[in-house]
Protein backbone atom coordinates (compact mmCIF):
# COMPACT_ATOMS: atom_id res chain seq x y z
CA UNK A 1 1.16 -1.43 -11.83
CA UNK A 2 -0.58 -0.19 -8.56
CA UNK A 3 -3.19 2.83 -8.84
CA UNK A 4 -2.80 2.60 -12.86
CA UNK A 5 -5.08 5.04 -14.14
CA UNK A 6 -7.03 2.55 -15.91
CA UNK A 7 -6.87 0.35 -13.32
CA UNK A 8 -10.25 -1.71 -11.99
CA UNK A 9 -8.76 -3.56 -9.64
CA UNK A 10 -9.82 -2.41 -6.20
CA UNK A 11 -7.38 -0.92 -3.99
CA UNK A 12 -7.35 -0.66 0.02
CA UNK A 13 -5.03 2.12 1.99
CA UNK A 14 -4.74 2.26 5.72
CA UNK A 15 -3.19 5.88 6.58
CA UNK A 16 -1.24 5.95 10.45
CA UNK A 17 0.71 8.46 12.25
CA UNK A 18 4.03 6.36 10.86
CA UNK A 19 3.34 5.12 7.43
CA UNK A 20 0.46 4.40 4.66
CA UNK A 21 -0.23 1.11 3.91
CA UNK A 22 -1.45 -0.11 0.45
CA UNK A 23 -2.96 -3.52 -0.76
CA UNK A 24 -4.20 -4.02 -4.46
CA UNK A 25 -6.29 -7.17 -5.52
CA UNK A 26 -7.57 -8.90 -8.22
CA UNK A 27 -10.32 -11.30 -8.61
CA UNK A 28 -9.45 -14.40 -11.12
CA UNK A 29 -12.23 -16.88 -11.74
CA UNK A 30 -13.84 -17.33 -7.94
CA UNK A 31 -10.40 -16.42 -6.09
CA UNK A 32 -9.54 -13.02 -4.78
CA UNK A 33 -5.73 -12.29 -4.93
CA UNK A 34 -3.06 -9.81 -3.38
CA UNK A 35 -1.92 -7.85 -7.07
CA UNK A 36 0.36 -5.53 -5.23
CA UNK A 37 1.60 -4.50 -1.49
CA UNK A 38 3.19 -1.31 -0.70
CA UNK A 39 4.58 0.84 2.61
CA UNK A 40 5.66 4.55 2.66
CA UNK A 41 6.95 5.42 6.52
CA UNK A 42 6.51 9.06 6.90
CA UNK A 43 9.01 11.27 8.47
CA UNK A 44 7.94 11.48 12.04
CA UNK A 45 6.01 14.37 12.86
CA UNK A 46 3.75 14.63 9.34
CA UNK A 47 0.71 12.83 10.70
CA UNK A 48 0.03 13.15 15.05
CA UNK A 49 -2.72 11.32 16.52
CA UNK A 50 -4.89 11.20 13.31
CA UNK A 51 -3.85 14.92 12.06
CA UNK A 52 -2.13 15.78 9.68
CA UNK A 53 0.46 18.41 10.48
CA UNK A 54 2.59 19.03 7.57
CA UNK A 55 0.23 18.32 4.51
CA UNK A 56 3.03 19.42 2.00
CA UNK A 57 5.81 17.03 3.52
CA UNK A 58 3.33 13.77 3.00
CA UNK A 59 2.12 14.98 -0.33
CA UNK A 60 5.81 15.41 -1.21
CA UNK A 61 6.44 11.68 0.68
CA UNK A 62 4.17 10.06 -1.57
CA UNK A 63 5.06 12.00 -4.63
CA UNK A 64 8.27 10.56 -4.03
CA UNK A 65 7.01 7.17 -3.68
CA UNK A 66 4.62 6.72 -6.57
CA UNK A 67 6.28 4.23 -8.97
CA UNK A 68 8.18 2.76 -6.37
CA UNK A 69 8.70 -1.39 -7.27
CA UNK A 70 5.73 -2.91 -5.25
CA UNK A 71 5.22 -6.81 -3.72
CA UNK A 72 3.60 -8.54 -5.72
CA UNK A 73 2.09 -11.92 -5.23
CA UNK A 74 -0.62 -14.51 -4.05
CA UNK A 75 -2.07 -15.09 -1.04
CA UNK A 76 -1.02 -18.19 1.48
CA UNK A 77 -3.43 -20.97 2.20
CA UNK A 78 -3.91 -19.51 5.42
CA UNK A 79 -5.23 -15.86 3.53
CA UNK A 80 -2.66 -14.23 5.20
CA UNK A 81 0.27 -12.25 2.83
CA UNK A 82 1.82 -13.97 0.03
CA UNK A 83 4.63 -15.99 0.83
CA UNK A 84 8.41 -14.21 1.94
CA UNK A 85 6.47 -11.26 2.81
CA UNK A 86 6.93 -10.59 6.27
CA UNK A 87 7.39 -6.71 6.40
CA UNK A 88 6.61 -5.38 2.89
CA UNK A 89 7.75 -1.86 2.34
């Protein structure tokens, strides 16, 4: 499960004006995997060039979204996302 809170797997999270953007991994021997993928688009408006406007409408859009089934998956041979996974949300 993504952001477990026991979890040591690192986690990265890319924050825009439209959505946030989260990638787990895991390392297994020498390889570094994709554990999980996740996408929460914001209602328009919440974050504006950088700022966020409404801080209690995206805490409540990723209250909402915590536990929310995640992608999950390896990575293709060209290290790009794991196979079928186009536009992961």
């Amino acid at each position: 499960m993504l952001l477990a809170n026991n979890s040591t797997y690192p986690v990265g999270l890319d924050i825009s004006d439209l959505s946030i953007k989260l990638v787990q991994l895991n390392k297994i021997r020498d390889k570094i995997k994709i554990q999980a993928l996740g996408k929460l688009t914001l209602p328009l408006g919440v974050i504006t060039n950088g700022v966020i406007n409404d801080r209690a409408e995206l805490i409540k859009a990723i209250k909402n979204h915590r536990g929310s089934r995640l992608r999950q998956g390896k990575l293709g041979r060209s290290g790009g996302l794991p196979a079928g996974i186009k536009n992961f949300h």
